[in-house]
Protein backbone atom coordinates (compact mmCIF):
# COMPACT_ATOMS: atom_id res chain seq x y z
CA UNK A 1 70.30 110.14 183.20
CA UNK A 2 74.11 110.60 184.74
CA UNK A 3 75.99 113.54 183.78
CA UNK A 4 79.50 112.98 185.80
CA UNK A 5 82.42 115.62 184.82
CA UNK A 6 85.62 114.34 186.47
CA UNK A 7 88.42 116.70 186.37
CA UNK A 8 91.82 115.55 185.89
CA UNK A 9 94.91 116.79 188.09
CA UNK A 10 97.56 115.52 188.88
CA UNK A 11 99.04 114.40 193.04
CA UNK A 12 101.33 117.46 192.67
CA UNK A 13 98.93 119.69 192.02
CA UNK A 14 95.62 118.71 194.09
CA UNK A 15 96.36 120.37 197.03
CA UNK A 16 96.42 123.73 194.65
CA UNK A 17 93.66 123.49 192.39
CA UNK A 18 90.90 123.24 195.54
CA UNK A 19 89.39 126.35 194.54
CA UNK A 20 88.95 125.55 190.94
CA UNK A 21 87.27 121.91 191.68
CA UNK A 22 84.91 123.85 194.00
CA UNK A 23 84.34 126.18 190.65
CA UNK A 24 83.64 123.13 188.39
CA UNK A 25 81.47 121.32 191.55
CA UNK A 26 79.16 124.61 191.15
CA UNK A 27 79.49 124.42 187.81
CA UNK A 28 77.92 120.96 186.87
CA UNK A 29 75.34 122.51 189.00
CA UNK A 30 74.67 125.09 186.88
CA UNK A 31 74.55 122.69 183.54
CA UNK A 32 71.76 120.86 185.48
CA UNK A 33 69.86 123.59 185.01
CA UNK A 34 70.82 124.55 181.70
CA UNK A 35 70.30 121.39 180.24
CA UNK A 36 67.02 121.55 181.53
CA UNK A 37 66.14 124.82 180.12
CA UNK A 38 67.94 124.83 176.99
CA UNK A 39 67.45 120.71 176.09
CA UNK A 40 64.32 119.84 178.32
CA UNK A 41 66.39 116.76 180.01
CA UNK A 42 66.84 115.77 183.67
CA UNK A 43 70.60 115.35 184.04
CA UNK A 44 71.54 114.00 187.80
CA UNK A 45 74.97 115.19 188.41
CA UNK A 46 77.99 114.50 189.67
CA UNK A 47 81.57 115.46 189.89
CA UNK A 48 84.85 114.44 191.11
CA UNK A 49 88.43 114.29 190.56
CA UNK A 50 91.10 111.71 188.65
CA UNK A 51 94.36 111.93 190.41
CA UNK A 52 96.42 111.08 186.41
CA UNK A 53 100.14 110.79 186.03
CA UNK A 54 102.42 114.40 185.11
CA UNK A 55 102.31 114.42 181.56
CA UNK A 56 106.04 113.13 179.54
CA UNK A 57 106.83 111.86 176.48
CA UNK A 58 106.66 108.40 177.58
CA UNK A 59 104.07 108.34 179.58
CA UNK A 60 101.58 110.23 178.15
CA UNK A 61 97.28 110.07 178.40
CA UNK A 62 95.67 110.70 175.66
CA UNK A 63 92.03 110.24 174.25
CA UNK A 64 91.56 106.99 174.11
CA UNK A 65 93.14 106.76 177.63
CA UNK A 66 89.73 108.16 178.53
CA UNK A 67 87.25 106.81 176.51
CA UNK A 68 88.54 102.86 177.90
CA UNK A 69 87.93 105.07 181.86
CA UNK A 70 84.87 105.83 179.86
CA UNK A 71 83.79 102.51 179.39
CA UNK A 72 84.95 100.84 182.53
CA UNK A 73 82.78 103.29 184.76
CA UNK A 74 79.68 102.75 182.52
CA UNK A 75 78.91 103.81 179.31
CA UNK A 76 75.52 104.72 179.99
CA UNK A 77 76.95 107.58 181.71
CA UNK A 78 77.23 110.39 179.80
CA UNK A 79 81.32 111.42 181.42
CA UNK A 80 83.26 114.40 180.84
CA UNK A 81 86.72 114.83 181.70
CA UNK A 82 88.03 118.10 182.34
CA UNK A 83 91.57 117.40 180.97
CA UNK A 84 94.88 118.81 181.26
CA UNK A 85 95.25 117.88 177.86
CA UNK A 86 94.47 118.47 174.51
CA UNK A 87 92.78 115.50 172.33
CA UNK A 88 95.25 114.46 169.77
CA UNK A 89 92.62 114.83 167.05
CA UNK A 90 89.35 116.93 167.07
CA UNK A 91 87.06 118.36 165.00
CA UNK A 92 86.07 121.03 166.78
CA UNK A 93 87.78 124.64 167.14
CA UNK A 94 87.37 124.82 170.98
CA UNK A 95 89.94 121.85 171.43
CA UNK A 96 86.97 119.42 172.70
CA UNK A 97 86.21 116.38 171.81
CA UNK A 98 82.62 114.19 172.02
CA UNK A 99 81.05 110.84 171.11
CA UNK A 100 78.63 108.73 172.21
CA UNK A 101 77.96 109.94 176.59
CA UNK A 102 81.51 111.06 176.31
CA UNK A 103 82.95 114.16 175.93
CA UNK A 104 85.91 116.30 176.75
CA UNK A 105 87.88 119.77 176.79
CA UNK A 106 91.15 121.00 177.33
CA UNK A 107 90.62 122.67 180.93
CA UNK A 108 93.16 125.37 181.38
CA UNK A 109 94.76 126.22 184.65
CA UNK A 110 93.76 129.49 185.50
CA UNK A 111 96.54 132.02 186.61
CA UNK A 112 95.42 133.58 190.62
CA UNK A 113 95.36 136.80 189.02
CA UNK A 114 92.42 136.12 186.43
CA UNK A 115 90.50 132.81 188.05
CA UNK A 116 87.08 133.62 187.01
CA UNK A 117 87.91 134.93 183.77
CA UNK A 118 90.18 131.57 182.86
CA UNK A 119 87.18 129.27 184.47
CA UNK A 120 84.58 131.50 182.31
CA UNK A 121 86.52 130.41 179.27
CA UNK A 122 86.62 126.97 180.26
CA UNK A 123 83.06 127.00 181.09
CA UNK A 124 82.57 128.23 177.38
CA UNK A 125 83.89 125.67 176.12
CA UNK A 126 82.27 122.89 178.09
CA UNK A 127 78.82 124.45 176.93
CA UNK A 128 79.95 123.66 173.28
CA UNK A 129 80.68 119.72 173.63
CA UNK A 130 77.41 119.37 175.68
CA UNK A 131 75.70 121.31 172.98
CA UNK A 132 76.99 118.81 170.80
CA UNK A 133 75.95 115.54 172.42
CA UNK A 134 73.01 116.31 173.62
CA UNK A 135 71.70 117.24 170.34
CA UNK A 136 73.37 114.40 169.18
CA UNK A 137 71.09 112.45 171.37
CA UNK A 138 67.85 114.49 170.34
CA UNK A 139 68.81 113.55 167.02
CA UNK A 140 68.99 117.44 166.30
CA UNK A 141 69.64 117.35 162.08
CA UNK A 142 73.03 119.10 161.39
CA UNK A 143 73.87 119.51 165.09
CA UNK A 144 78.04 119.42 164.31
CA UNK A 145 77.44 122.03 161.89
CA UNK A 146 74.62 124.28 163.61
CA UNK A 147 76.91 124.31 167.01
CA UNK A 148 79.93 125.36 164.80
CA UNK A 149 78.13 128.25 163.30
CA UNK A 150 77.29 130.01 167.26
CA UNK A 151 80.65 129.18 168.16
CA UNK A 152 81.78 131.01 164.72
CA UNK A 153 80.02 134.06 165.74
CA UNK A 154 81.15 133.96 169.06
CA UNK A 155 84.54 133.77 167.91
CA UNK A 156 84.37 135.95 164.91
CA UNK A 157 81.40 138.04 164.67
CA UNK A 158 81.14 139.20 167.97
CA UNK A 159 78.47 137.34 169.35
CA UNK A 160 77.78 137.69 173.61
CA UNK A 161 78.41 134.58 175.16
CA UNK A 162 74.98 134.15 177.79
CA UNK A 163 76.34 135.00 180.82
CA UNK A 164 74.60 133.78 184.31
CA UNK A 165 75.35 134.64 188.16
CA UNK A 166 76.10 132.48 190.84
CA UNK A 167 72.64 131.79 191.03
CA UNK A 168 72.18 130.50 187.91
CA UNK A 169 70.42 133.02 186.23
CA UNK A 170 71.38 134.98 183.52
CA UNK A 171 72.94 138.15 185.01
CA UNK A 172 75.03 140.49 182.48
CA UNK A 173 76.69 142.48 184.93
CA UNK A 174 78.29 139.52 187.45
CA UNK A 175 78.55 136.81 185.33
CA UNK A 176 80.19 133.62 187.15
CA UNK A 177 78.90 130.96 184.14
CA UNK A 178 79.13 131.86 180.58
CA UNK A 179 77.80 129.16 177.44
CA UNK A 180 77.08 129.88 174.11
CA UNK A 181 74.07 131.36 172.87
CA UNK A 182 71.71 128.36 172.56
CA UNK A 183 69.15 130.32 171.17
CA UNK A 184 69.20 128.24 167.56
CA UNK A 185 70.20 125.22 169.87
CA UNK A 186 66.74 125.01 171.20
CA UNK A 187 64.15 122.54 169.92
């Protein structure tokens, strides 16, 4: 199984985001190895960039936009854009959005002074949406609603985020990856 995350930018601004591609290259890494010991799948994994139009009224991407890139790559593939968007419609609180091998976030551009924390964030919310499709795909009963409940508490209640060092492993006191607490995502 395929796990590609392509992250959207636009010609203006590849020569600027470098540093954050090399984040999100380390991080599809990293959800190699959590999928693997949180789901108990082998995900390959790749990554790369879409060079996409600046955003306007008239020319604008949107969902669907990426679900027909979906399909022309091959849906087999379970792709994840990293958009500078926002879906137009969602269900979920983290503005992500997931189906069938395809899911995707709003990626926010981090400001220099606060990098890690912004990609941490991000990070967070990529952890949801693969929550969601891969117990989709392990036939999980109430997945939507058991992944909405963590995120809850994380948002709400106070609930840690895990938190894991460059190296993968869960590290409290450097953390460089952060997900949500798949402890009652486990099967």
């Amino acid at each position: 199984m395929l796990l590609h995350f392509i992250f959207l930018v636009t010609k203006e601004d590849l020569e600027f985001r470098t540093e954050e591609f090399e984040y999100i290259q380390q991080m599809a890494q990293f959800y190699k190895k959590w999928i693997k010991d949180t789901f108990s799948l082998d995900y390959d994994v790749k990554c790369d960039q879409m060079i996409v139009p600046k955003q306007s009224l008239i020319r604008r991407l949107d969902t669907a936009v990426l679900v027909e890139d979906h399909k022309s790559r091959d849906k087999d593939t379970f792709h994840f854009y990293l958009a500078n968007f926002r879906p137009m419609w969602t269900d979920c609180t983290c503005e992500g959005y997931y189906a069938e091998n395809f899911a995707m976030v709003l990626w926010v551009k981090p400001k220099e002074d606060e990098f890690l924390l912004m990609c941490q964030k991000n990070c967070t919310v990529v952890s949801h949406e693969l929550a969601h499709e891969l117990l989709r795909q392990k036939k999980f009963k109430k997945q939507y609603e058991v992944v909405h409940d963590v995120w809850s508490k994380h948002l709400f209640k106070d609930l840690a985020f895990e938190q894991y060092g460059k190296n993968f492993e869960r590290n409290a006191s450097q953390p460089y990856f952060m997900t949500l607490d798949a402890s009652e995502l486990r099967s």
